[in-house]
N, C-alpha and C. Protein backbone atom coordinates (compact mmCIF):
# COMPACT_ATOMS: atom_id res chain seq x y z
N UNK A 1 148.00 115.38 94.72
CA UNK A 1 146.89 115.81 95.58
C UNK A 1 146.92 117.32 95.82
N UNK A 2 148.13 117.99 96.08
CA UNK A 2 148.48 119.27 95.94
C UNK A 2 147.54 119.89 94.79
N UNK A 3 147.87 119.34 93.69
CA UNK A 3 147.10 120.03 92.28
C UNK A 3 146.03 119.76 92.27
N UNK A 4 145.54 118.88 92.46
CA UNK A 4 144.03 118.13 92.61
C UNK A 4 143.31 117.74 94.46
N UNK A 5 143.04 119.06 95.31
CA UNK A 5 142.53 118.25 96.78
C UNK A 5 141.57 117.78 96.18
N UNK A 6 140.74 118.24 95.07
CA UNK A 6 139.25 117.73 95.57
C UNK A 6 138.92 116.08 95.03
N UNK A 7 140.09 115.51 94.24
CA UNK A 7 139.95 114.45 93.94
C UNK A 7 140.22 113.08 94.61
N UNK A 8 139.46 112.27 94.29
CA UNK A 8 140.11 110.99 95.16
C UNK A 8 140.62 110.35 94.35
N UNK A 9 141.05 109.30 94.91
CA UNK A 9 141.94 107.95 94.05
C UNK A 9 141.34 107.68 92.94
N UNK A 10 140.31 106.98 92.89
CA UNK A 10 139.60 106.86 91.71
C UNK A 10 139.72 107.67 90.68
N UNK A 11 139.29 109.17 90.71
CA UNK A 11 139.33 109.94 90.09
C UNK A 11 140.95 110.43 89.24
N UNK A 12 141.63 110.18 90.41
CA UNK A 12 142.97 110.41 90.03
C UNK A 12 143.50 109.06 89.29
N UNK A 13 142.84 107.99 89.15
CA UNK A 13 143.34 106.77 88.49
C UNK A 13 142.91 107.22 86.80
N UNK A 14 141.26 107.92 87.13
CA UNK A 14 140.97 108.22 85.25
C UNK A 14 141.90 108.90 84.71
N UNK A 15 142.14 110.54 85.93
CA UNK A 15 142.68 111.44 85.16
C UNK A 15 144.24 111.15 84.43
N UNK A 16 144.93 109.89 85.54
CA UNK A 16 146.05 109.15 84.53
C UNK A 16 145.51 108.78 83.78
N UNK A 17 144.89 107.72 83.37
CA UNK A 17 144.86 106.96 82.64
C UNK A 17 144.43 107.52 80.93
N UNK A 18 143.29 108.34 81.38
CA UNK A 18 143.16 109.26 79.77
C UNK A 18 144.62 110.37 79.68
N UNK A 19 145.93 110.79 80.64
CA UNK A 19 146.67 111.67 79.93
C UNK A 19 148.20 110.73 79.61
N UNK A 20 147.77 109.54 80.13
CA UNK A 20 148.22 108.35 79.39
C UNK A 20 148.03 107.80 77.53
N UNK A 21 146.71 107.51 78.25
CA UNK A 21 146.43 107.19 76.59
C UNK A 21 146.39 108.80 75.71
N UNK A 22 146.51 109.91 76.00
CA UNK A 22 146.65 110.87 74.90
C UNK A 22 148.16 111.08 74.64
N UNK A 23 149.07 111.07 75.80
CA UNK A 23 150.50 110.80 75.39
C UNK A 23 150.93 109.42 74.08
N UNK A 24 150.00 108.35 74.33
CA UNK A 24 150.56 107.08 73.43
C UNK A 24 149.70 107.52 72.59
N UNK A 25 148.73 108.42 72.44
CA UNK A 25 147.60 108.48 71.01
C UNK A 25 148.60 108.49 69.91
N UNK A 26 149.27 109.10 69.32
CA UNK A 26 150.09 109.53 67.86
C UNK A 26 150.48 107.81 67.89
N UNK A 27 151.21 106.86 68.91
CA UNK A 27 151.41 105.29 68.69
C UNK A 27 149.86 104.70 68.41
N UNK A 28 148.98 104.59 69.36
CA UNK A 28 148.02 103.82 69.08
C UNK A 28 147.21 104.23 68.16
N UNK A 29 147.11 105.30 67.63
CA UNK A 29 146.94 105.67 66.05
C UNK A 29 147.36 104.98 64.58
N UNK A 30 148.42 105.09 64.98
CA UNK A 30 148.94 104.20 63.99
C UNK A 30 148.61 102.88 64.47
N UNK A 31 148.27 102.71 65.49
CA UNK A 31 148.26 100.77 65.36
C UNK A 31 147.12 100.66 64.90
N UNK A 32 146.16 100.99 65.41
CA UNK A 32 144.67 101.07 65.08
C UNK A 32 144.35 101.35 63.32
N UNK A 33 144.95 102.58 63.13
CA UNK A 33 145.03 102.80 61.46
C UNK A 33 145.53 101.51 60.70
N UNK A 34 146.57 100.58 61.42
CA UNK A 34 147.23 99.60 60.76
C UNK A 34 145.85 98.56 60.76
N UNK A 35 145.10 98.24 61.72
CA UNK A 35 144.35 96.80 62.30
C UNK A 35 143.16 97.58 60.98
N UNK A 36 142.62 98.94 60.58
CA UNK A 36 141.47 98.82 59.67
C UNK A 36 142.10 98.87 58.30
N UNK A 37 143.51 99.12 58.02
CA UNK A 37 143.76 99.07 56.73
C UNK A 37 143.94 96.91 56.28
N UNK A 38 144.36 96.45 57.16
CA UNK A 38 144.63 94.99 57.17
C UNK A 38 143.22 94.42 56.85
N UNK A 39 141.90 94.93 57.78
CA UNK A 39 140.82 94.62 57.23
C UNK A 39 139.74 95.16 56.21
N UNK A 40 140.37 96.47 55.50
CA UNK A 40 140.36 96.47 54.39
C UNK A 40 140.62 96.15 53.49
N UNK A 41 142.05 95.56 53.16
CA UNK A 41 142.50 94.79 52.62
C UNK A 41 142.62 93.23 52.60
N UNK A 42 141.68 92.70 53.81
CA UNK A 42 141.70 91.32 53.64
C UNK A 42 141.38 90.61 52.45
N UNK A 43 140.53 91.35 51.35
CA UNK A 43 140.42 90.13 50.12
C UNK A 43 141.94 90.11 49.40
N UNK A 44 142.69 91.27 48.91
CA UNK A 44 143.84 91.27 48.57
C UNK A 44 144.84 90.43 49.03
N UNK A 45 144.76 90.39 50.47
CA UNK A 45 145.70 89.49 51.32
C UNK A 45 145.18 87.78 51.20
N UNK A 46 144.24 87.59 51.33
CA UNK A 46 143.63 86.05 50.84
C UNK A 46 143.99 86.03 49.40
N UNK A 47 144.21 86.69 48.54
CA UNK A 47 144.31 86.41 47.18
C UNK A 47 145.66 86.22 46.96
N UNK A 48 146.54 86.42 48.08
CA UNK A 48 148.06 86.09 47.72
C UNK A 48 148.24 84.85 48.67
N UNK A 49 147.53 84.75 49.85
CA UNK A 49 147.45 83.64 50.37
C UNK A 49 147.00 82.56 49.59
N UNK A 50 145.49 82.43 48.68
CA UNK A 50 145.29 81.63 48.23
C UNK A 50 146.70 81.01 46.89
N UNK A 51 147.10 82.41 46.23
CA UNK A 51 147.62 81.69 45.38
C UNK A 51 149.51 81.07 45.36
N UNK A 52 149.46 81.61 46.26
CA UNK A 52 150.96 80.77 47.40
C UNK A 52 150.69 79.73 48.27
N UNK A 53 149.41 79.41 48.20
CA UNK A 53 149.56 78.27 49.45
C UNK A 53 150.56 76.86 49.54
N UNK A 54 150.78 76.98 48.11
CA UNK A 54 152.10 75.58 47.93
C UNK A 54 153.09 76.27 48.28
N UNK A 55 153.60 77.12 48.63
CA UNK A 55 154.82 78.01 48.62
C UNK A 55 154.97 79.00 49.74
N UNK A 56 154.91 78.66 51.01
CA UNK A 56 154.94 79.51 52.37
C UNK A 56 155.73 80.63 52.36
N UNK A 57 157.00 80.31 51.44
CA UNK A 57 158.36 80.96 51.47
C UNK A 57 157.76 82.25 50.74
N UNK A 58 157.26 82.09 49.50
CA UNK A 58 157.28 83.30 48.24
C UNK A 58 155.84 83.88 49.00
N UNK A 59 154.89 83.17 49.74
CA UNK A 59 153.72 83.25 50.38
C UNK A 59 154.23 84.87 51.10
N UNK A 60 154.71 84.86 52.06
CA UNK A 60 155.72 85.87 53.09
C UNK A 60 155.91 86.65 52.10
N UNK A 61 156.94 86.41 51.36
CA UNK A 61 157.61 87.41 50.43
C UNK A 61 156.52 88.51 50.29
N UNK A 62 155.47 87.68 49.24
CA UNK A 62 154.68 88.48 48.67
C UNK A 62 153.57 89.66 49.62
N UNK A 63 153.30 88.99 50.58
CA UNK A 63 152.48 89.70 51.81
C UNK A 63 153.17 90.71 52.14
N UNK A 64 155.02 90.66 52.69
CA UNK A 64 155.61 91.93 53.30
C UNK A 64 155.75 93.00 52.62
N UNK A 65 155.57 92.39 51.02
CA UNK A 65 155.94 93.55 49.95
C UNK A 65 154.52 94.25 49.92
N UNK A 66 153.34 93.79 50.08
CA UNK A 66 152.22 94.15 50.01
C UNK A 66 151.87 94.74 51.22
N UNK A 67 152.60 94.44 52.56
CA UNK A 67 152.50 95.64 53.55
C UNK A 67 153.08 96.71 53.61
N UNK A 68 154.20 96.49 52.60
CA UNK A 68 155.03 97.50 52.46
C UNK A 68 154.77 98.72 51.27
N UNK A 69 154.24 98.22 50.36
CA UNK A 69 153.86 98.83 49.61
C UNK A 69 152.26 99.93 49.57
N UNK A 70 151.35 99.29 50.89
CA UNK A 70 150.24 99.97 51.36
C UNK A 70 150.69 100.34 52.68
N UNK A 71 152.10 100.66 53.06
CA UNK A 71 152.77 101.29 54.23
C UNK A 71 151.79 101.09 55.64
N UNK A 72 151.90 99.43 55.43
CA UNK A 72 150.92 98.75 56.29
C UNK A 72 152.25 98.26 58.09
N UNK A 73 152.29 98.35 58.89
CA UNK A 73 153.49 97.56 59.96
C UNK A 73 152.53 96.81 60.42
N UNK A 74 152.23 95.46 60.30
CA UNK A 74 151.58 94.62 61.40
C UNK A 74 152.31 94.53 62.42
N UNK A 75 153.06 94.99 62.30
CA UNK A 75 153.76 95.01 64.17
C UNK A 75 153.23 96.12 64.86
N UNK A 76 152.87 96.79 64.77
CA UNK A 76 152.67 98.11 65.30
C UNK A 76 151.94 97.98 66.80
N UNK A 77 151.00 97.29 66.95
CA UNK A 77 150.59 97.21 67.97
C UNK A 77 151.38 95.94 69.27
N UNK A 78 152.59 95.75 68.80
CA UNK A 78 152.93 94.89 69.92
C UNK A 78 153.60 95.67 70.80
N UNK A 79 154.50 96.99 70.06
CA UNK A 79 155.01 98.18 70.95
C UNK A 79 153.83 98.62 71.75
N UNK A 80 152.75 98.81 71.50
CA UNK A 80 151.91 99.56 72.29
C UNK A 80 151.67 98.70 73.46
N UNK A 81 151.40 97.34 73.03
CA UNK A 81 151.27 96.22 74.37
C UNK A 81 152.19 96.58 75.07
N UNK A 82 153.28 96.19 75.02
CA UNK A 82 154.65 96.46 75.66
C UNK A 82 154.76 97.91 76.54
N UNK A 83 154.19 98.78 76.07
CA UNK A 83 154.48 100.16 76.91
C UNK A 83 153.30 100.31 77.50
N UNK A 84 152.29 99.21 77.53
CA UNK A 84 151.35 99.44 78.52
C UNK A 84 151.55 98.52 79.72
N UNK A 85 152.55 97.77 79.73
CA UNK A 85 152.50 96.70 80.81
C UNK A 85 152.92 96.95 82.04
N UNK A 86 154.15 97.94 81.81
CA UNK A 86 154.61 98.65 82.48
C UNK A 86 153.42 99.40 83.73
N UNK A 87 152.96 100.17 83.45
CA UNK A 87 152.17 101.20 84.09
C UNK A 87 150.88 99.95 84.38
N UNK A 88 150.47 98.99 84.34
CA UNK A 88 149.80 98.06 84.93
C UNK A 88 150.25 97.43 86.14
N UNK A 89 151.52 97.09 86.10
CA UNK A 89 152.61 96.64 87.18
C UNK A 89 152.12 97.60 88.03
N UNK A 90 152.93 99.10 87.91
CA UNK A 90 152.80 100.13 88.57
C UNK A 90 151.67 100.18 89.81
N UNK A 91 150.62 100.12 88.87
CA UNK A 91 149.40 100.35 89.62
C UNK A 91 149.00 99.47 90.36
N UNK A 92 149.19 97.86 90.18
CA UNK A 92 148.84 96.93 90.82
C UNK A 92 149.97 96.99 92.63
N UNK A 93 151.48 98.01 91.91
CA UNK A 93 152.77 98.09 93.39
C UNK A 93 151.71 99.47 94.04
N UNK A 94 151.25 100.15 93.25
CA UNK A 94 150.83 101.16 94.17
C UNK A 94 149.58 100.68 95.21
N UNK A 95 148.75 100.63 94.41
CA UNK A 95 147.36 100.17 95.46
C UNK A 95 147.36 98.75 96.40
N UNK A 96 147.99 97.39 95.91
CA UNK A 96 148.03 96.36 96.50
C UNK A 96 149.20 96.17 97.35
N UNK A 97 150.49 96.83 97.19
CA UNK A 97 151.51 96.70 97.58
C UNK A 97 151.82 97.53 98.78
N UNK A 98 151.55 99.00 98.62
CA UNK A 98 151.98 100.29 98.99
C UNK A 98 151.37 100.15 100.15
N UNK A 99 149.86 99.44 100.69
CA UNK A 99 149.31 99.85 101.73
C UNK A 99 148.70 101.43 102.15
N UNK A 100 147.99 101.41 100.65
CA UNK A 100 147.50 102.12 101.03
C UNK A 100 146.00 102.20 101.63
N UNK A 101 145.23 102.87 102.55
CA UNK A 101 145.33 104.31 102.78
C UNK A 101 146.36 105.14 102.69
N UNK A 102 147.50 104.48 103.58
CA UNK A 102 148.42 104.70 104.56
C UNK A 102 149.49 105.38 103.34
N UNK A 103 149.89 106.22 103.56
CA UNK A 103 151.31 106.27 102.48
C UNK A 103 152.50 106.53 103.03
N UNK A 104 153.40 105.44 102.43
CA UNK A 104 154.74 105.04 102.93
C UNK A 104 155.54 106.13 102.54
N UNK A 105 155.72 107.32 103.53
CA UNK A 105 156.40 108.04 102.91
C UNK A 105 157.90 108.12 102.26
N UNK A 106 158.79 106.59 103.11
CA UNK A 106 159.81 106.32 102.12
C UNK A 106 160.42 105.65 101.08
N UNK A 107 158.64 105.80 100.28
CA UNK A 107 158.86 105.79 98.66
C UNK A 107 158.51 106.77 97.80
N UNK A 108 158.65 108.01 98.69
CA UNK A 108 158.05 109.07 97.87
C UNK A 108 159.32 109.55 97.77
N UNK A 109 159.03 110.53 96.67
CA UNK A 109 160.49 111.24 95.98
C UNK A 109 160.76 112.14 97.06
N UNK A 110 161.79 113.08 97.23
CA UNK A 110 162.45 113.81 98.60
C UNK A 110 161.20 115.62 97.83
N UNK A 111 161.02 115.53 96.32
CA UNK A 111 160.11 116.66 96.31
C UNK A 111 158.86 116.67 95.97
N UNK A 112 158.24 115.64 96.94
CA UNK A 112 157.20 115.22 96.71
C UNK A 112 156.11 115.35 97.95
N UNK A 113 155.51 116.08 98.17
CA UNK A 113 155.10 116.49 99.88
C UNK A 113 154.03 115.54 100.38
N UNK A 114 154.29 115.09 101.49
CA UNK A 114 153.09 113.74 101.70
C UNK A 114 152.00 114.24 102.29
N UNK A 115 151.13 113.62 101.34
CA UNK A 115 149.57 114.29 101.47
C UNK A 115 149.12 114.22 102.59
N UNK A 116 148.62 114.80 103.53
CA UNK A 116 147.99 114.77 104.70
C UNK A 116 146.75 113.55 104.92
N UNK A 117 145.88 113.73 103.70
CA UNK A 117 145.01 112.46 103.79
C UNK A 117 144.49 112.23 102.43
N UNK A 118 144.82 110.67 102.04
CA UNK A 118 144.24 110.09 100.99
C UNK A 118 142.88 109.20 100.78
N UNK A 119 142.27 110.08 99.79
CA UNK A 119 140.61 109.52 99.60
C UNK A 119 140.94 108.47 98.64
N UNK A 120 140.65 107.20 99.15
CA UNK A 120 140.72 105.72 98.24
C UNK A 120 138.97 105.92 97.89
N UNK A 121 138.44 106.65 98.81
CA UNK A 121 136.81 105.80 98.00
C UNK A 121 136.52 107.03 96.82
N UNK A 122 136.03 105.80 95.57
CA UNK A 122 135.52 106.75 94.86
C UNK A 122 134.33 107.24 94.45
N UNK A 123 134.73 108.26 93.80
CA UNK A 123 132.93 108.92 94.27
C UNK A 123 132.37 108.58 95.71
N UNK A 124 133.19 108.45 96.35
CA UNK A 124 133.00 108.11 97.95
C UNK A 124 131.85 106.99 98.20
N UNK A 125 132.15 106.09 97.14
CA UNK A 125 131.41 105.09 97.44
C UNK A 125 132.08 103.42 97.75
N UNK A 126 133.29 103.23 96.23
CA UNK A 126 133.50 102.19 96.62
C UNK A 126 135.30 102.44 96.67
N UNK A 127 135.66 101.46 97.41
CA UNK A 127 137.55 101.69 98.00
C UNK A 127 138.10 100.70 96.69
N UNK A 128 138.79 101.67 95.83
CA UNK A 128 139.45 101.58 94.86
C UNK A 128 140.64 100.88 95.34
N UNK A 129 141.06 100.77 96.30
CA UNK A 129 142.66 100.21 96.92
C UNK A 129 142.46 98.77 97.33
N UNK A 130 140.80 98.02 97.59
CA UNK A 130 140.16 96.99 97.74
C UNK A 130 139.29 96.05 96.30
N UNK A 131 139.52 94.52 96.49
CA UNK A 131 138.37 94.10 95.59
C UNK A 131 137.41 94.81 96.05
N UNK A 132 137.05 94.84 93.95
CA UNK A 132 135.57 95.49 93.75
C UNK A 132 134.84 94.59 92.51
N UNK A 133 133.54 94.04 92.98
CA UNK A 133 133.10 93.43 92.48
C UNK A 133 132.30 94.02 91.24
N UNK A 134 131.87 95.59 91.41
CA UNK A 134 131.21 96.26 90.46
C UNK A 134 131.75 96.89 89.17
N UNK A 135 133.49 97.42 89.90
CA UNK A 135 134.41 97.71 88.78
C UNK A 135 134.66 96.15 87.85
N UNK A 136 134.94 95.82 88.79
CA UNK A 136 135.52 94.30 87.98
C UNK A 136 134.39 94.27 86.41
N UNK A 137 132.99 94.18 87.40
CA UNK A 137 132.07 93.67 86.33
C UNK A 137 131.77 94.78 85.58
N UNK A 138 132.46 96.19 85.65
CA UNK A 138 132.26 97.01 84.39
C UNK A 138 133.45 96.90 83.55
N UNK A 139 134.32 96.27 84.12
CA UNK A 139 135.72 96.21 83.36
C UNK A 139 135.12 95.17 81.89
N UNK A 140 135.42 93.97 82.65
CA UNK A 140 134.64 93.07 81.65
C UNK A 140 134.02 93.59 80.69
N UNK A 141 132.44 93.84 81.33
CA UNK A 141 131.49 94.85 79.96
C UNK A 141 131.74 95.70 79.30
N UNK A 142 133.45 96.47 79.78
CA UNK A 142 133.49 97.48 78.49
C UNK A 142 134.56 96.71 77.75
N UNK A 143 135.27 95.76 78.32
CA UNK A 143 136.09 95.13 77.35
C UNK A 143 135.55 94.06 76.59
N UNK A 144 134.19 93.52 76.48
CA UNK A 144 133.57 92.92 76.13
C UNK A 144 132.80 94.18 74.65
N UNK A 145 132.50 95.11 74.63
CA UNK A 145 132.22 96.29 73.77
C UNK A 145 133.51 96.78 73.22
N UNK A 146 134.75 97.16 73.84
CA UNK A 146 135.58 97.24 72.91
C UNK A 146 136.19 96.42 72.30
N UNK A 147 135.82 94.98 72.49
CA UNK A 147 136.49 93.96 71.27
C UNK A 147 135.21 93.67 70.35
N UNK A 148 134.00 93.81 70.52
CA UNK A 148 133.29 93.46 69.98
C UNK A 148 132.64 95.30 68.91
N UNK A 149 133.14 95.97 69.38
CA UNK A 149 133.47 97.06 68.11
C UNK A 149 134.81 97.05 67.35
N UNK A 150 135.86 96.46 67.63
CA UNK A 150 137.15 96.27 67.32
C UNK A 150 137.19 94.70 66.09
N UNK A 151 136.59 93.90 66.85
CA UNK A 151 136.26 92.82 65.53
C UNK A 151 135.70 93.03 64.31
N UNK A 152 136.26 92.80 63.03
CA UNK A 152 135.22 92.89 61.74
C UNK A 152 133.75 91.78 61.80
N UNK A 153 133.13 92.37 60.79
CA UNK A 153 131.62 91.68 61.23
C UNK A 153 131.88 90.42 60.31
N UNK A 154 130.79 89.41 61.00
CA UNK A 154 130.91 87.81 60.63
C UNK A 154 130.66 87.63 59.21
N UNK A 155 131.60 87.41 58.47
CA UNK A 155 131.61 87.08 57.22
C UNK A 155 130.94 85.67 56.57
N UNK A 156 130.26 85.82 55.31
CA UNK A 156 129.71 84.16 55.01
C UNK A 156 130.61 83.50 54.75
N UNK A 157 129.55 82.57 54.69
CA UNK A 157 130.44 80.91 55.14
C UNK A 157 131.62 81.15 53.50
N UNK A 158 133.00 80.36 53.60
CA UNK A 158 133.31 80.52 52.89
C UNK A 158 133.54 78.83 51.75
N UNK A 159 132.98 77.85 52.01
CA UNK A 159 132.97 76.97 51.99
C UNK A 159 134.17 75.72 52.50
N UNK A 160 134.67 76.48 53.26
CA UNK A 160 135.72 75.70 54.15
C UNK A 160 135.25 75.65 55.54
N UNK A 161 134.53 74.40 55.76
CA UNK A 161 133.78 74.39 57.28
C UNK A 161 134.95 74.26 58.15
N UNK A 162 136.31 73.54 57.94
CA UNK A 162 137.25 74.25 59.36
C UNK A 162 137.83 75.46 59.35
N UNK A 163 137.68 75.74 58.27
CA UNK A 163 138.35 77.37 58.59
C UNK A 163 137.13 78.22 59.39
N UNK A 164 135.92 77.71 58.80
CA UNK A 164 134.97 78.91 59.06
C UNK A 164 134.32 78.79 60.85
N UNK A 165 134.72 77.01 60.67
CA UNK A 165 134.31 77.05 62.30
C UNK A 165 135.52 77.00 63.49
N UNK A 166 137.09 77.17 62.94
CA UNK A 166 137.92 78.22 63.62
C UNK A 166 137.73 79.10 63.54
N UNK A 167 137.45 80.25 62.96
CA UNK A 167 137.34 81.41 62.54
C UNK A 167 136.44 82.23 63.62
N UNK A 168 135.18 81.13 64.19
CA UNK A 168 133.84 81.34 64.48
C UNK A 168 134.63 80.82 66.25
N UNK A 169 135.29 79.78 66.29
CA UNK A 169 135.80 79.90 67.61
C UNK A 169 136.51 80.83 68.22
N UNK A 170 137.36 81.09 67.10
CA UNK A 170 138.49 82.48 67.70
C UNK A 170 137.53 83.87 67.96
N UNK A 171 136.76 84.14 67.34
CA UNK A 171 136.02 85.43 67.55
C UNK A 171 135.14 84.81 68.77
N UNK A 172 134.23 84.21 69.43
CA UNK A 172 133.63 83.77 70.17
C UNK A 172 134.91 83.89 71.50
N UNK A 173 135.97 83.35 71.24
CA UNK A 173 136.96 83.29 72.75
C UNK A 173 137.59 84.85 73.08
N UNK A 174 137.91 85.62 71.91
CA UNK A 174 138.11 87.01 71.76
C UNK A 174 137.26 87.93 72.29
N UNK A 175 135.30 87.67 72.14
CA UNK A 175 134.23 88.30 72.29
C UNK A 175 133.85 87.93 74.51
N UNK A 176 134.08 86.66 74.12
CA UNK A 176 133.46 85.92 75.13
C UNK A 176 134.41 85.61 76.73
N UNK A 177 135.86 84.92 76.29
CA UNK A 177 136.49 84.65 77.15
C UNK A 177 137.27 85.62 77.88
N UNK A 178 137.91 86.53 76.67
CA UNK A 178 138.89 87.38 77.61
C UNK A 178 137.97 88.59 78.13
N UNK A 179 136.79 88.78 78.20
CA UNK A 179 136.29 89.72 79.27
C UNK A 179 136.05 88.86 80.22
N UNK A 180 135.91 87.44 80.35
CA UNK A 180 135.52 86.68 80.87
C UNK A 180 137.18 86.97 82.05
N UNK A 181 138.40 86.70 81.70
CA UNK A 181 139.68 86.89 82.11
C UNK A 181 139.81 88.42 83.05
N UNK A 182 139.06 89.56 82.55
CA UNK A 182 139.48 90.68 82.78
C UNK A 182 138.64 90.57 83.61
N UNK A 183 137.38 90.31 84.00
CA UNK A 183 136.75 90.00 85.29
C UNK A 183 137.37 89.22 86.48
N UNK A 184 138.21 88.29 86.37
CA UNK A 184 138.64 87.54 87.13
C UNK A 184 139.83 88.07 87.94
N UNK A 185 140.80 89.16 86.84
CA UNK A 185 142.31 89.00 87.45
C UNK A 185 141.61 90.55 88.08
N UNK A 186 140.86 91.55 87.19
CA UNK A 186 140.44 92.71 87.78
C UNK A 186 139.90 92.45 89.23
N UNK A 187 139.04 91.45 89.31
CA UNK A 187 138.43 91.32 90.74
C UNK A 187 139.63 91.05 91.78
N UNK A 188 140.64 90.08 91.51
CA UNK A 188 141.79 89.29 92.41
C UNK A 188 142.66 90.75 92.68
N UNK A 189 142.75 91.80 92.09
CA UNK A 189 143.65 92.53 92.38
C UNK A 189 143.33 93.68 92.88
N UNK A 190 142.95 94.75 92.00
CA UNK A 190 142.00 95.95 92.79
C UNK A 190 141.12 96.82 92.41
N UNK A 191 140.24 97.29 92.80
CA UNK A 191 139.59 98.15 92.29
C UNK A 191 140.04 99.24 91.01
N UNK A 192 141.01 99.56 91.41
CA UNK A 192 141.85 100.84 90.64
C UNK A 192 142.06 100.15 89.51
N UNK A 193 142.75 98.96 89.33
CA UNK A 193 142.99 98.26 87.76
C UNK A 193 142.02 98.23 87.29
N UNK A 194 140.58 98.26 87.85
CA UNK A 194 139.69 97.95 87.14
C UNK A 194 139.27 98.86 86.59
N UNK A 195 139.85 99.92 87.43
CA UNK A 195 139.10 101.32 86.68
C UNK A 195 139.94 101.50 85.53
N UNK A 196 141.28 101.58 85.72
CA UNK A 196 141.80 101.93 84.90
C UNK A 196 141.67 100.77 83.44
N UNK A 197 141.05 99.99 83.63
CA UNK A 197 140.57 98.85 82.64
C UNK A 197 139.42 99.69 81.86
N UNK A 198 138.29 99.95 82.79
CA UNK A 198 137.25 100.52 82.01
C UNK A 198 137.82 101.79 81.22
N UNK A 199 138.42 103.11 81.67
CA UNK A 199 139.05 104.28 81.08
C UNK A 199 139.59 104.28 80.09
N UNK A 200 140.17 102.67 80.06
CA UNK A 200 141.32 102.28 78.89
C UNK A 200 140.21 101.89 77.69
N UNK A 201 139.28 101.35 78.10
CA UNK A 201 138.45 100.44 77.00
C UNK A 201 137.72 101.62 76.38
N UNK A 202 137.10 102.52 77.29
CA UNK A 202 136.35 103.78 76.46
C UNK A 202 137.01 104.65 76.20
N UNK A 203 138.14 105.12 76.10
CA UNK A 203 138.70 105.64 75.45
C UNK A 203 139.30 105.21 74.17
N UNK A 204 139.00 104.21 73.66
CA UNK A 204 139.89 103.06 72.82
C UNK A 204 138.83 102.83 71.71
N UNK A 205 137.41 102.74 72.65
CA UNK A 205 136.11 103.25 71.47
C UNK A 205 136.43 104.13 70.82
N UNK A 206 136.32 105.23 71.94
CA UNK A 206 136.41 106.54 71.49
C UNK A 206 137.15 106.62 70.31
N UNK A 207 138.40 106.60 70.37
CA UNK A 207 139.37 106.46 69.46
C UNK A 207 139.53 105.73 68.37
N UNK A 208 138.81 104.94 68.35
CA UNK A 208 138.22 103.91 66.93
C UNK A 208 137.44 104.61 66.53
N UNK A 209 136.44 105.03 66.94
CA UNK A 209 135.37 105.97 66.24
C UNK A 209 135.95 107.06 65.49
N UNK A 210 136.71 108.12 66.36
CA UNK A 210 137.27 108.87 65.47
C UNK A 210 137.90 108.32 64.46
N UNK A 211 138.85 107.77 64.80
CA UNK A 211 140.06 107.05 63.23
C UNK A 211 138.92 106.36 62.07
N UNK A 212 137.71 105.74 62.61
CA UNK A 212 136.77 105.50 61.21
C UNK A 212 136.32 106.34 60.48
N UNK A 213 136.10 107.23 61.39
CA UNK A 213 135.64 108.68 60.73
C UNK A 213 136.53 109.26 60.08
N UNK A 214 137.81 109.33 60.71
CA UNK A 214 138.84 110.12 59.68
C UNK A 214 139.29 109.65 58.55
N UNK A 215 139.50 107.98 58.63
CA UNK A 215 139.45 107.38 57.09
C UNK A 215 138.45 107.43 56.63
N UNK A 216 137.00 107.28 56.33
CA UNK A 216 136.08 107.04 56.00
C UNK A 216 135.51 105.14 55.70
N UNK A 217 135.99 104.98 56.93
CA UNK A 217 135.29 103.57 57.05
C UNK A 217 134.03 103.66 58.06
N UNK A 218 133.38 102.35 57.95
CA UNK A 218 132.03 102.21 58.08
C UNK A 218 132.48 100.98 59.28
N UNK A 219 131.70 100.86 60.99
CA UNK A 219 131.90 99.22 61.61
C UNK A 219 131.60 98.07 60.46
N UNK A 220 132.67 97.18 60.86
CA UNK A 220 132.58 96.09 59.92
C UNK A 220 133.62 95.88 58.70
N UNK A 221 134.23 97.28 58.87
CA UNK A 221 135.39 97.27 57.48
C UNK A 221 136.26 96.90 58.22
């Protein structure tokens, strides 16, 4: 607050949250680079699937050598899950826990000077430290847009009606349910997660956009 009076909570929830995600950018770069090279390469990868399917064992083999060889990590993005969970916790002990307005000054560090007065409303409208029914429901809608720019586009039928109508369920529960989720736990907890939900999701566009651009892929690859 020292560095920033004129900001409130809210504001101070974005300005983490984007020098967050530019600290993990060089990680979520690579994960992201990994998720459009995988769907570039999905006919390659079905073509070793198809022709191993009696053989799960040599099936593997052949796939890791083929991630390995297009210096592909499908793991890549589970580290990034993992180092975001953390700082979700965080935020849910700060705003729901902490009591704030109020700040407990003996959980502040000994060089840390306690702010005289903390602005929870943001844009001095709604109290980020309280359910918010409006964040909630922008949380959702942008996580509902960043999975639905993040999904490849609906491919034809391939003549396997259970694959194609799993295929058609999983993208539908991906598109549909878990913004459906991020509305629910965003509302139960606080305003601030929610923000920091939306910040996270448009920046994550953002960042897809560029990385398509820098490979030269097109939505849908």
């Amino acid at each position: 607050m020292d560095l920033l009076p004129w900001a409130d909570a809210g504001v101070a929830v974005i300005l983490f949250t984007t020098l967050v995600k530019l600290i993990l950018f060089p990680i979520s770069r690579k994960s992201v680079r990994t998720q459009l090279l995988m769907k570039k390469f999905e006919p390659e990868l079905k073509e070793i699937r198809d022709k191993y399917k009696d053989n799960k064992q040599e099936q593997a083999v052949k796939t890791m050598a083929f991630y390995k060889e297009k210096a592909i990590n499908p793991f890549s993005g589970i580290f990034l899950l993992f180092l975001q969970i953390p700082i979700i916790f965080a935020l849910y002990k700060i705003f729901a826990s902490s009591g704030l307005p109020v700040v407990n000054e003996s959980i502040l560090y000994s060089f840390v000077a306690t702010p005289p007065a903390l602005n929870v409303f943001f844009i001095g409208l709604i109290d980020v430290s309280m359910k918010s029914g409006i964040l909630a429901f922008l949380a959702a809608v942008s996580t509902y847009f960043q999975i639905r720019y993040s999904l490849p586009a609906p491919k034809e039928s391939s003549g396997n009606q259970f694959k194609d109508d799993f295929a058609r369920s999983m993208r539908i529960q991906m598109q549909y349910l878990f913004p459906l989720m991020v509305l629910v736990i965003s509302y139960n907890i606080s305003g601030a997660l929610a923000l920091y939900w939306i910040t996270s999701n448009l920046f994550t566009i953002g960042q897809e956009i560029y990385i398509r651009r820098e490979m030269g892929l097109k939505h849908g690859i």
